[in-house]
C-alpha atoms as a PDB file:
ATOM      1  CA  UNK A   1      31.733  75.418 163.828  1.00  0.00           C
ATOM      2  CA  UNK A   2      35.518  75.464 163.563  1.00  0.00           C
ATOM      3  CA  UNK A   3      37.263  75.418 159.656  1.00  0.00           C
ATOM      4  CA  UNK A   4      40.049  74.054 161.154  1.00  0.00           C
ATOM      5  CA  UNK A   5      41.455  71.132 159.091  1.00  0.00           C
ATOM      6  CA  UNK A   6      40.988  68.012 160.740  1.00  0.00           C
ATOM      7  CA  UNK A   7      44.312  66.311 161.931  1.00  0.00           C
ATOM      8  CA  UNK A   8      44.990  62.946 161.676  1.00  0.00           C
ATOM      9  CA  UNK A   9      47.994  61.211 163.897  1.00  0.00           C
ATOM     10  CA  UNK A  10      48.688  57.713 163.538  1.00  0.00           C
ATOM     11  CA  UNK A  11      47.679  55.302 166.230  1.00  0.00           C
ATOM     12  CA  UNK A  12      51.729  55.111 167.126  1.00  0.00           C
ATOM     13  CA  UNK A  13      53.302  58.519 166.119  1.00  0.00           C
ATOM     14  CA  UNK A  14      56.611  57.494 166.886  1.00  0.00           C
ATOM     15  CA  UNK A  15      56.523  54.887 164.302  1.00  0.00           C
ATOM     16  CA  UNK A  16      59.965  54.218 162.734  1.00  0.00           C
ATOM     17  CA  UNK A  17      60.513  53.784 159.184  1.00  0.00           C
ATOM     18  CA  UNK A  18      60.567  50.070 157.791  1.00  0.00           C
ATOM     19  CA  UNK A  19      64.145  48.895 157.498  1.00  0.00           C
ATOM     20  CA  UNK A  20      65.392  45.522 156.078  1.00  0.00           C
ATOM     21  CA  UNK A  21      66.994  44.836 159.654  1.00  0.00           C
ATOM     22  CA  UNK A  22      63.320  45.907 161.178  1.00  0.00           C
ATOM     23  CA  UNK A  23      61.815  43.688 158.911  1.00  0.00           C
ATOM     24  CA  UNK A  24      64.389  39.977 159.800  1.00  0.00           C
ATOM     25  CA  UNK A  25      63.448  41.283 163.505  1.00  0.00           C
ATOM     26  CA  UNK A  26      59.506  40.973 162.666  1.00  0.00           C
ATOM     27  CA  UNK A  27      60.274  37.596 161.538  1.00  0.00           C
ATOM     28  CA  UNK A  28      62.668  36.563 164.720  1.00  0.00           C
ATOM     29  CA  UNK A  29      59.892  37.618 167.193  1.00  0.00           C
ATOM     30  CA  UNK A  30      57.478  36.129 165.296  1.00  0.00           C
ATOM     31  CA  UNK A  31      55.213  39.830 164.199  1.00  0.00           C
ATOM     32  CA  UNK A  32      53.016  39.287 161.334  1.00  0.00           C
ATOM     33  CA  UNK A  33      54.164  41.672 158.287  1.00  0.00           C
ATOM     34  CA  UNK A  34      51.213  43.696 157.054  1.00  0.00           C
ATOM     35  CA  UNK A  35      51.993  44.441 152.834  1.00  0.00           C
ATOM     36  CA  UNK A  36      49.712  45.948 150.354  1.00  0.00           C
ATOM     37  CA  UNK A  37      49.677  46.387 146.619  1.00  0.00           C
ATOM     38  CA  UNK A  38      49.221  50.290 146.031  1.00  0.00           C
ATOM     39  CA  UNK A  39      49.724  52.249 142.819  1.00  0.00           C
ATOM     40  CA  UNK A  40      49.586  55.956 143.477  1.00  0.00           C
ATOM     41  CA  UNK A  41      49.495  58.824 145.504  1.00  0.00           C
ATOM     42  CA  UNK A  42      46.074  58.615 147.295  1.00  0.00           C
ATOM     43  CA  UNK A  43      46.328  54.893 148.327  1.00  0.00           C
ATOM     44  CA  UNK A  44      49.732  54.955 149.343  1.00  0.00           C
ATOM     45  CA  UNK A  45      48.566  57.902 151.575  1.00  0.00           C
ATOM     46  CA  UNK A  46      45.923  55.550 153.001  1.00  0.00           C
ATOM     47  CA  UNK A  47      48.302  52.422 153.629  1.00  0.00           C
ATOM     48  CA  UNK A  48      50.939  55.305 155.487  1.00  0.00           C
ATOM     49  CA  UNK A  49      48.092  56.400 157.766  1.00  0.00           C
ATOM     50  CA  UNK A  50      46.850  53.012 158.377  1.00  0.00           C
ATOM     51  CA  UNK A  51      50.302  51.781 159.507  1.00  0.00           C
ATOM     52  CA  UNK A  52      51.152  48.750 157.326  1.00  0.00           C
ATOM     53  CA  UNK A  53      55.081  47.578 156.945  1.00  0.00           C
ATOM     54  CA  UNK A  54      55.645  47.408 153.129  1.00  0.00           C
ATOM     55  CA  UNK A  55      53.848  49.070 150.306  1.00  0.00           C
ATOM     56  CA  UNK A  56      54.645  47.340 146.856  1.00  0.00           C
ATOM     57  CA  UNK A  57      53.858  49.081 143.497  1.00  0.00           C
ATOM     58  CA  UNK A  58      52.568  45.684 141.541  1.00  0.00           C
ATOM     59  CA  UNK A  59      52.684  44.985 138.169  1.00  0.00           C
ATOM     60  CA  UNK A  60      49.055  44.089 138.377  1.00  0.00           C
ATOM     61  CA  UNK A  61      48.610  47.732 138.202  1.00  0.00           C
ATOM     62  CA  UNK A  62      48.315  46.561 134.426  1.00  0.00           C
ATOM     63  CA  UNK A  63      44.952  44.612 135.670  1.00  0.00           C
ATOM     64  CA  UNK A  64      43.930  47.281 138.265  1.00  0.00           C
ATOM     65  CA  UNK A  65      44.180  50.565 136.902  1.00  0.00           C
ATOM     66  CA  UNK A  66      45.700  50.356 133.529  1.00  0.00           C
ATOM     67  CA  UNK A  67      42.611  47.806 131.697  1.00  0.00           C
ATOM     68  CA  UNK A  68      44.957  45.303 130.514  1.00  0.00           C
ATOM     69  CA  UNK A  69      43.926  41.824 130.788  1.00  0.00           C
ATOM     70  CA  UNK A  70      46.803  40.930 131.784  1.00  0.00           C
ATOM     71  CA  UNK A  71      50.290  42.230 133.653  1.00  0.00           C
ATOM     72  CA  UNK A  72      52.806  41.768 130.559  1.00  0.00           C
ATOM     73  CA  UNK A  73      51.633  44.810 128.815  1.00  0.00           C
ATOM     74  CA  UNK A  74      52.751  47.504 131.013  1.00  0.00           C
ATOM     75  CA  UNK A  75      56.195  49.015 130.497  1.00  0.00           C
ATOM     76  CA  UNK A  76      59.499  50.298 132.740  1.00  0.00           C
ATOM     77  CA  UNK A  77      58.422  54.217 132.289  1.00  0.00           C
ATOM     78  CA  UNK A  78      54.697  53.252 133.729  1.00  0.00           C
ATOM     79  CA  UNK A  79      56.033  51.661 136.157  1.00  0.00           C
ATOM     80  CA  UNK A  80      58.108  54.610 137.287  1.00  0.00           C
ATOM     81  CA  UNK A  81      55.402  56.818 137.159  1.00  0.00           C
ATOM     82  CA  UNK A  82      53.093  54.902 139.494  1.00  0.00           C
ATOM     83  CA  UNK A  83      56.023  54.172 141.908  1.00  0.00           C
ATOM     84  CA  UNK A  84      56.757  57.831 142.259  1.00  0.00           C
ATOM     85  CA  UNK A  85      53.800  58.944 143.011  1.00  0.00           C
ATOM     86  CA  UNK A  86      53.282  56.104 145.912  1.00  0.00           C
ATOM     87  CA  UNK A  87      56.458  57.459 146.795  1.00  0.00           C
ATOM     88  CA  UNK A  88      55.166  60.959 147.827  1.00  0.00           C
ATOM     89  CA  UNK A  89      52.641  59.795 149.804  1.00  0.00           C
ATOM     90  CA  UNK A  90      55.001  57.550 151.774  1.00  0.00           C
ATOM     91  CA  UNK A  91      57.187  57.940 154.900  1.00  0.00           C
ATOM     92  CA  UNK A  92      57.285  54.943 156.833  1.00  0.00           C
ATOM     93  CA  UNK A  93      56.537  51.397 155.235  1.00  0.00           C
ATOM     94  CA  UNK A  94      59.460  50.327 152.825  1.00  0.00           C
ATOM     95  CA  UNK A  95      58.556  50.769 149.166  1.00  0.00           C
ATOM     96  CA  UNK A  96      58.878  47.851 146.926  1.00  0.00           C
ATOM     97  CA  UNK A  97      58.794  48.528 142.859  1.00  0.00           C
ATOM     98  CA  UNK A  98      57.919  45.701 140.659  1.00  0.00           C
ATOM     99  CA  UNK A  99      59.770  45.247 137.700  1.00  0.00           C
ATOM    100  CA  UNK A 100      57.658  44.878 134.635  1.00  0.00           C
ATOM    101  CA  UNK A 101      57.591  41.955 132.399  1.00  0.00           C
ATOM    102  CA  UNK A 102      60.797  42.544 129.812  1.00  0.00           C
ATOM    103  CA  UNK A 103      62.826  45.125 131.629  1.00  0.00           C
ATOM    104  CA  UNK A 104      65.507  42.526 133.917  1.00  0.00           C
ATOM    105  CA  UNK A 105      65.256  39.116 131.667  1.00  0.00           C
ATOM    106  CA  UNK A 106      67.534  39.864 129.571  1.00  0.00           C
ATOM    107  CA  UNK A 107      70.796  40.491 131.010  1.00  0.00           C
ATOM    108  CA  UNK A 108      72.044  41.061 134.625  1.00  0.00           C
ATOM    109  CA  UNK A 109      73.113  44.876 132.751  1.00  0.00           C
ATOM    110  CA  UNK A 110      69.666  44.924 131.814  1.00  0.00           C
ATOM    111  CA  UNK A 111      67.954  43.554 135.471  1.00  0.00           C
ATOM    112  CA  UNK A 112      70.717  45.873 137.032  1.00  0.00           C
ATOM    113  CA  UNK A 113      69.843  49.176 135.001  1.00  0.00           C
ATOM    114  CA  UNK A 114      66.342  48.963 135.215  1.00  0.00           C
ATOM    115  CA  UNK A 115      66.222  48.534 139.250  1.00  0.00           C
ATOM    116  CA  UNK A 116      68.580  51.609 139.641  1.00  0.00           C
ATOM    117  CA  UNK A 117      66.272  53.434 137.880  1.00  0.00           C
ATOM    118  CA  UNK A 118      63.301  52.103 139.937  1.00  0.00           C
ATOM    119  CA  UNK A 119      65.662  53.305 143.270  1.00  0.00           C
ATOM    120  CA  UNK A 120      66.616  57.015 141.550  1.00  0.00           C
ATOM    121  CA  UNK A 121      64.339  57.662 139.683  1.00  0.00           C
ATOM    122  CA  UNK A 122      60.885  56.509 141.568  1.00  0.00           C
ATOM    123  CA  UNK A 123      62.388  56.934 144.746  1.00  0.00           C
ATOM    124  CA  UNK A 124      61.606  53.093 145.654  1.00  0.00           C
ATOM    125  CA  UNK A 125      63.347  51.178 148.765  1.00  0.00           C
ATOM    126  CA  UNK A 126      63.859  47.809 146.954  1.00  0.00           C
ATOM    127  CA  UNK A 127      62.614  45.747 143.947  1.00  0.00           C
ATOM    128  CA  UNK A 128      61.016  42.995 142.927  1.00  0.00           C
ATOM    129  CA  UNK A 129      61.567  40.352 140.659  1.00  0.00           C
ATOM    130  CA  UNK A 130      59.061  37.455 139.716  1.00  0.00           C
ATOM    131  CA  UNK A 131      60.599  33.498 139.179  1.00  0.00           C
ATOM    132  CA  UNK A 132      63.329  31.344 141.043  1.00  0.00           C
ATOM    133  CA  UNK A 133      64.724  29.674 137.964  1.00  0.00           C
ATOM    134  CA  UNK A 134      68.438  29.862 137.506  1.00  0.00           C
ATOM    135  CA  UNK A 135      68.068  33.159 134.961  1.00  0.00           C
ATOM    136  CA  UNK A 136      65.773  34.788 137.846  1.00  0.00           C
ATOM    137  CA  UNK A 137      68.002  33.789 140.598  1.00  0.00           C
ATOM    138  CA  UNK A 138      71.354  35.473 138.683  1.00  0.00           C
ATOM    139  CA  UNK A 139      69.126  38.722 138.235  1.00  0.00           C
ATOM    140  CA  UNK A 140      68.436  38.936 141.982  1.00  0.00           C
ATOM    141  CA  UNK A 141      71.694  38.069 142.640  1.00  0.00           C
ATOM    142  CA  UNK A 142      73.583  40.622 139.916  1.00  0.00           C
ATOM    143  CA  UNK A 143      70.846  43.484 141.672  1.00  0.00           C
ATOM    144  CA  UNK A 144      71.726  42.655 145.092  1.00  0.00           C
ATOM    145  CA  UNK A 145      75.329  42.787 144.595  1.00  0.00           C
ATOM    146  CA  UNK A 146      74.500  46.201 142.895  1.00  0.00           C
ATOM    147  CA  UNK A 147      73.335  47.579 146.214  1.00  0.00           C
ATOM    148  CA  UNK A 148      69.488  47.265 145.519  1.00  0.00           C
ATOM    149  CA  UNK A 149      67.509  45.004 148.198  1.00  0.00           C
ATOM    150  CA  UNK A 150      65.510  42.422 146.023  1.00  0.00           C
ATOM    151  CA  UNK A 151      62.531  40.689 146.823  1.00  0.00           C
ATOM    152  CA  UNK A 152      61.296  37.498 145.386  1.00  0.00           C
ATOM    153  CA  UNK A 153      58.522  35.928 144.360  1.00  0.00           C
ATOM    154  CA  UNK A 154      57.215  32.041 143.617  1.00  0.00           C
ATOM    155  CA  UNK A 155      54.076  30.106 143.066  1.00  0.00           C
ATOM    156  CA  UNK A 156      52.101  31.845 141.072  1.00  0.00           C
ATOM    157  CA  UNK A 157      53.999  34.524 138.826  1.00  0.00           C
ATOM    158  CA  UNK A 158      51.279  36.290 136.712  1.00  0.00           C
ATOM    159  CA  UNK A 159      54.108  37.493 134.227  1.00  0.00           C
ATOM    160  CA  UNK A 160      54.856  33.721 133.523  1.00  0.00           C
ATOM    161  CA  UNK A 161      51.111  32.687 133.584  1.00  0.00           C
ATOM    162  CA  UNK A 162      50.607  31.823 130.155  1.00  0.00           C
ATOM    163  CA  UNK A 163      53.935  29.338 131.180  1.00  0.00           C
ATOM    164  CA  UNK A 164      52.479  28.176 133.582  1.00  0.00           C
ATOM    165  CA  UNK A 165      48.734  27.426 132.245  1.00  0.00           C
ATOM    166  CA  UNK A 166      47.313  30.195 133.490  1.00  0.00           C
ATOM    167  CA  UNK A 167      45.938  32.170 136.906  1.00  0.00           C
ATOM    168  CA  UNK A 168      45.617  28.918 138.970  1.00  0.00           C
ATOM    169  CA  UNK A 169      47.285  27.566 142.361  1.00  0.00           C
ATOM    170  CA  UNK A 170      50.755  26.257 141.796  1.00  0.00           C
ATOM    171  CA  UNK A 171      52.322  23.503 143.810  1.00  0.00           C
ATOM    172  CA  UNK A 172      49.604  21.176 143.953  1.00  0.00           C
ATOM    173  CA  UNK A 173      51.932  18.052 143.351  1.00  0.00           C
ATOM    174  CA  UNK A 174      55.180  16.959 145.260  1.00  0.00           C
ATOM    175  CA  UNK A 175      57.440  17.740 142.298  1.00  0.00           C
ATOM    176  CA  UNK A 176      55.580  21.076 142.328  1.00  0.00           C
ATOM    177  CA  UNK A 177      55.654  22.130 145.319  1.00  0.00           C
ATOM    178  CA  UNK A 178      59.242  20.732 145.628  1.00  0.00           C
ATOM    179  CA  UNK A 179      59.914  22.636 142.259  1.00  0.00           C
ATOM    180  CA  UNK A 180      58.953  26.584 144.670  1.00  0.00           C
ATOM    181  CA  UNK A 181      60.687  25.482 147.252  1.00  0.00           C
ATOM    182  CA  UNK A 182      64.186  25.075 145.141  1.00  0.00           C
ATOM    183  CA  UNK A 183      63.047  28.257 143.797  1.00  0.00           C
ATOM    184  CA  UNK A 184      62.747  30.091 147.337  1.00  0.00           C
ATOM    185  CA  UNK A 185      66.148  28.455 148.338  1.00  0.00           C
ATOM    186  CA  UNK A 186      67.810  29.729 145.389  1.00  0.00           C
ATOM    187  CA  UNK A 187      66.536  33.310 145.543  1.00  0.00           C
ATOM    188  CA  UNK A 188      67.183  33.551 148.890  1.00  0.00           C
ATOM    189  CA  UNK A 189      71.113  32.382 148.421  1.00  0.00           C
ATOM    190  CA  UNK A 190      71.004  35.036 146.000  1.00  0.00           C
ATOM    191  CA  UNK A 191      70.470  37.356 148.468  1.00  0.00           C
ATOM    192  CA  UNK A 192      66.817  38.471 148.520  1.00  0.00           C
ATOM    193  CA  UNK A 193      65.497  39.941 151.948  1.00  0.00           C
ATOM    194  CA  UNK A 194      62.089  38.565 151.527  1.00  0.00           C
ATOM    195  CA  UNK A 195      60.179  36.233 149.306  1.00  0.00           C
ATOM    196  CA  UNK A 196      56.141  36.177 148.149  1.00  0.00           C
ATOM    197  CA  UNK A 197      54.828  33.091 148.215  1.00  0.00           C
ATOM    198  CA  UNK A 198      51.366  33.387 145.469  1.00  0.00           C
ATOM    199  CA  UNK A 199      48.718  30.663 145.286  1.00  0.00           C
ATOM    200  CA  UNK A 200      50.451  27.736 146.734  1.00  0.00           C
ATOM    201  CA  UNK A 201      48.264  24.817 149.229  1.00  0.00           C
ATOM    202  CA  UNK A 202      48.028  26.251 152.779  1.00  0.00           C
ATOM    203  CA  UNK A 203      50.115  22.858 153.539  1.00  0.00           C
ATOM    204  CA  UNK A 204      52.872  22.890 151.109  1.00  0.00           C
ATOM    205  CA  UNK A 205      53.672  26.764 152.282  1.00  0.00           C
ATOM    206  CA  UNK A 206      53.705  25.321 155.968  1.00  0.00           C
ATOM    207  CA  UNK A 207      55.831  22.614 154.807  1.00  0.00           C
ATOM    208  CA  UNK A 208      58.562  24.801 153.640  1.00  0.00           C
ATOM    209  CA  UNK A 209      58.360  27.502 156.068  1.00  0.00           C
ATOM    210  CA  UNK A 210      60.925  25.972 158.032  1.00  0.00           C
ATOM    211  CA  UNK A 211      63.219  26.089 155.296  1.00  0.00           C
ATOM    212  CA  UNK A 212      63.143  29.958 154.698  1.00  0.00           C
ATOM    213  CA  UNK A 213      65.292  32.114 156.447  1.00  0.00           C
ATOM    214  CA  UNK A 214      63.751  35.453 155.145  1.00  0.00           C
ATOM    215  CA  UNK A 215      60.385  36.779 155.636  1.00  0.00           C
ATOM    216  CA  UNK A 216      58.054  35.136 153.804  1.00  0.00           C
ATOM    217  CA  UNK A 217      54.745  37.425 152.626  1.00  0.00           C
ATOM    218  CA  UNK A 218      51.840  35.568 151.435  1.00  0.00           C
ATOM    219  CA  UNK A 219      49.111  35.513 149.284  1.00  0.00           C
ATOM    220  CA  UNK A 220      46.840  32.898 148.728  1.00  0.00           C
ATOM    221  CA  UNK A 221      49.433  30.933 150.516  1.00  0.00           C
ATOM    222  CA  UNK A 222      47.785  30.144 153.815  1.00  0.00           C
ATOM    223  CA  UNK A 223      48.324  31.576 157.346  1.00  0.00           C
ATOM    224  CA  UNK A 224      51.768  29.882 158.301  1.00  0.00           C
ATOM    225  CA  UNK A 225      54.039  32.787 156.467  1.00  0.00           C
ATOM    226  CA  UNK A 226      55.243  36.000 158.200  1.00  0.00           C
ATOM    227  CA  UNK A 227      53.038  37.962 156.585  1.00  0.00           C
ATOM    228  CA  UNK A 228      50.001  38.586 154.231  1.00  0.00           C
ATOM    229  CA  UNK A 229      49.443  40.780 151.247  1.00  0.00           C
ATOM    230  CA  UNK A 230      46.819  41.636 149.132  1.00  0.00           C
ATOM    231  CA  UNK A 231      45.952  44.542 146.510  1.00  0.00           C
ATOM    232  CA  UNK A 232      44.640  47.679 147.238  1.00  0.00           C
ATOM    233  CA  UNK A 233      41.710  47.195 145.007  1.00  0.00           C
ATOM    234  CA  UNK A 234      40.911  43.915 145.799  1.00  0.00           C
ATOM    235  CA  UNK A 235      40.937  44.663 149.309  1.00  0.00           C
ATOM    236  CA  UNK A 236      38.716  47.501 149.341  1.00  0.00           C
ATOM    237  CA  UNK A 237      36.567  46.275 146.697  1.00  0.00           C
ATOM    238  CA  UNK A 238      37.881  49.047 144.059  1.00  0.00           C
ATOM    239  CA  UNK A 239      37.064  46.774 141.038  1.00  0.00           C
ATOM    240  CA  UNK A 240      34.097  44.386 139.383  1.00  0.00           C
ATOM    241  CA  UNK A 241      33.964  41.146 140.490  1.00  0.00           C
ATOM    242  CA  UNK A 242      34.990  39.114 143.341  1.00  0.00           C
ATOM    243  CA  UNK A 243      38.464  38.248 142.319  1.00  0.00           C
ATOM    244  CA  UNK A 244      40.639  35.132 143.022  1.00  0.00           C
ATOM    245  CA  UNK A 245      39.183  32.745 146.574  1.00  0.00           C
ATOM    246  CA  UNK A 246      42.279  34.089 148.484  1.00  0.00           C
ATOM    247  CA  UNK A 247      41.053  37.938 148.666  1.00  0.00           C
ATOM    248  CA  UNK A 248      38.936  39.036 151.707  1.00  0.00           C
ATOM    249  CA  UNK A 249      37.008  41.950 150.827  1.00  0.00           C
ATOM    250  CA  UNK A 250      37.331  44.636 153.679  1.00  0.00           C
ATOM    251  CA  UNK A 251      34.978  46.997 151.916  1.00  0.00           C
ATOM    252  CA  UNK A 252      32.870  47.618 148.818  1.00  0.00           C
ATOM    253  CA  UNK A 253      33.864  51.165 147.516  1.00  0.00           C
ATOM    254  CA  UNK A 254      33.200  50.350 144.013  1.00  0.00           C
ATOM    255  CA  UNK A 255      29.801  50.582 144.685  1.00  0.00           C
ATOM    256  CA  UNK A 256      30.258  53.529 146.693  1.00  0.00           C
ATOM    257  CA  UNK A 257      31.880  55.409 143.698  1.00  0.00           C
ATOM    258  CA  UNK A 258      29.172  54.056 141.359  1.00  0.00           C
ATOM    259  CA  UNK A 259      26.526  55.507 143.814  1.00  0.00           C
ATOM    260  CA  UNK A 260      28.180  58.605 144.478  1.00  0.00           C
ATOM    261  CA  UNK A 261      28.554  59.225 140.430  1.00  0.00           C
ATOM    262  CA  UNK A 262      25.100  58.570 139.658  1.00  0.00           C
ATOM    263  CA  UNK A 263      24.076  61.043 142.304  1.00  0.00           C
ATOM    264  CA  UNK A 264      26.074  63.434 141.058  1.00  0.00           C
ATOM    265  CA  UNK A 265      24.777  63.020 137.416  1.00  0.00           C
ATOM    266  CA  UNK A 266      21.282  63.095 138.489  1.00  0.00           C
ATOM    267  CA  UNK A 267      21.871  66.174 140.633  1.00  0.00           C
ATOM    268  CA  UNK A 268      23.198  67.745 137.279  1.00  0.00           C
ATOM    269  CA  UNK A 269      20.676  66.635 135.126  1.00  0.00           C
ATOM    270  CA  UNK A 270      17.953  67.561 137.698  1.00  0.00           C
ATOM    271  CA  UNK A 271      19.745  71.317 137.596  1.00  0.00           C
ATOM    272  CA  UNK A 272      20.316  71.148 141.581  1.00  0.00           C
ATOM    273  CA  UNK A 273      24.028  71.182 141.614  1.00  0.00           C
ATOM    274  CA  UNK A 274      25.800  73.820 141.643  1.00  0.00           C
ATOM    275  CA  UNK A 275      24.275  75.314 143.920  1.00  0.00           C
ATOM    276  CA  UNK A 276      24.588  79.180 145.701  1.00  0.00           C
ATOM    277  CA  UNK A 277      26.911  77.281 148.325  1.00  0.00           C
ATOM    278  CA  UNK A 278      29.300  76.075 145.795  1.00  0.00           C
ATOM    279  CA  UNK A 279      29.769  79.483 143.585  1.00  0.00           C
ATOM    280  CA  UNK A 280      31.563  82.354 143.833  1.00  0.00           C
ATOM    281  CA  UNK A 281      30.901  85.592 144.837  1.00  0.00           C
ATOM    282  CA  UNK A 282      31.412  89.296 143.009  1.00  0.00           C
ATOM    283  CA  UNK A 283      31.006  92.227 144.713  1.00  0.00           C
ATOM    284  CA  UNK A 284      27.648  93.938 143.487  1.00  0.00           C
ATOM    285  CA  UNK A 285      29.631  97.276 142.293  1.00  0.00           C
ATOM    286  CA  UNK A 286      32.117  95.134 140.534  1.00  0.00           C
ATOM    287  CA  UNK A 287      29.087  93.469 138.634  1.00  0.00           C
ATOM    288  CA  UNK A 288      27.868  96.914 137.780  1.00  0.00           C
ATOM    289  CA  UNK A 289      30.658  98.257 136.181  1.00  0.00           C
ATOM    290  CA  UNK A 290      31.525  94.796 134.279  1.00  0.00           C
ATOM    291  CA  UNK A 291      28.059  95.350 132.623  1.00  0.00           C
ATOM    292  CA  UNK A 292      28.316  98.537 131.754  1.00  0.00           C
ATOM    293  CA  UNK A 293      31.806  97.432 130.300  1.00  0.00           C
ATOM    294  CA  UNK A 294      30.063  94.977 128.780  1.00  0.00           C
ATOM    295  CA  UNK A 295      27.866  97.446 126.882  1.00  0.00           C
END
């Protein structure tokens, strides 16, 4: 049997890397945008391979990876961290960093300082910023004119959740949902490329759809955007618990990884791993004359 490495080429290996005019060009022909929430290495590998558009390094990695209960705890230099190692396993979708709760509300100095160190540092493509109010809307506007692409986000922002009485749908009246789309309009005169629409009715995203000019990427927000996104974890079932109604669960690996550990640990315990197959070898003179060095 051959030890050959297995290859494995993407389904189009002439695949051009995501570019902000690629992206308006999905959204003139009318291409659904494929986006995921990844926060490392390993699943960025897996998102490259499977050929989605945009890879964005979330803030929820507080929720995800980190054990917070929430995303406001984790900070700028975790944030790098996670982003540059998505980064390495990354050569064709555009990679998105989230700014973290603290580092761009501030000051535009502040917003404009902490995305150039997402772009040099972390190696990201763009950032994101969470909000449409008027402060949110100046920070994506003082980033843009910076040179960083910014991407926006409305609905439901979980750094604001507290705000906005907690992890529920947003938009569910007409001042509402006339309250994200003013939001959308302004961040997208500020100059964002795209916007994420989170937890808003089906309707009221289909309502004000024709309003956007940018790509629109939802989640939880209803099939009439340009494109979907949902977390790596939540998608793959990577986690405890169903999570919020909009996630569709495209596998159950947490139970795979629970399964595989306690077969490990009984293989252990039961003294049948390692085995000869998975040790080393030492030539038998080479044994010999350790034990007589040995004494």
């Amino acid at each position: 049997m051959s030890t050959q490495p297995e290859l494995r080429v993407p389904h189009d290996p002439g695949r051009l890397p995501m570019t902000l005019p690629l992206l308006a060009e999905k959204k003139r022909l009318g291409q659904a945008i494929v986006m995921v929430t990844a926060y490392d290495h390993p699943s960025a590998c897996a998102a490259e391979a499977a050929g989605v558009d945009l890879v964005l390094v979330g803030d929820s990695a507080a929720t995800t990876i980190l054990g917070h209960s929430s995303t406001t705890p984790v900070t700028l230099e975790e944030m790098l961290v996670l982003t540059a190692a998505a980064r390495r396993g990354l050569r064709t979708p555009l990679l998105i960093g989230d700014l973290p709760f603290g580092s761009y509300e501030r000051s535009d100095e502040q917003a404009i300082d902490t995305a150039v160190r997402m772009v040099k540092e972390a190696g990201a493509d763009a950032v994101k910023l969470e909000g449409g109010n008027e402060a949110s809307a100046r920070r994506a506007r003082a980033i843009v004119q910076a040179g960083i692409p910014v991407m926006g986000h409305v609905g439901l922002t979980p750094q604001r959740s507290t705000a906005l009485g907690g992890w529920k749908a947003q938009g569910r009246t007409a001042p509402a949902a006339a309250r994200i789309g003013a939001e959308a309009l302004a961040l997208q005169e500020s100059g964002c490329f795209a916007i994420v629409f989170e937890a808003i009715p089906a309707a009221v995203t289909e309502e004000l759809m024709g309003h956007i000019e940018v790509p629109v990427i939802g989640i939880g927000a209803g099939p009439a955007t340009d494109g979907q996104v949902l977390v790596f974890h939540d998608l793959l079932g990577i986690r405890e618990g169903l999570g919020p109604r909009f996630v569709k669960r495209y596998a159950n690996l947490f139970d795979e990884m629970i399964a595989g550990v306690s077969a490990y640990a009984e293989d252990v315990r039961a003294r049948r791993y390692p085995g000869p197959e998975h040790s080393y070898k030492i030539a038998p003179e080479q044994l010999e004359e350790l034990r007589r060095q040995l004494g």
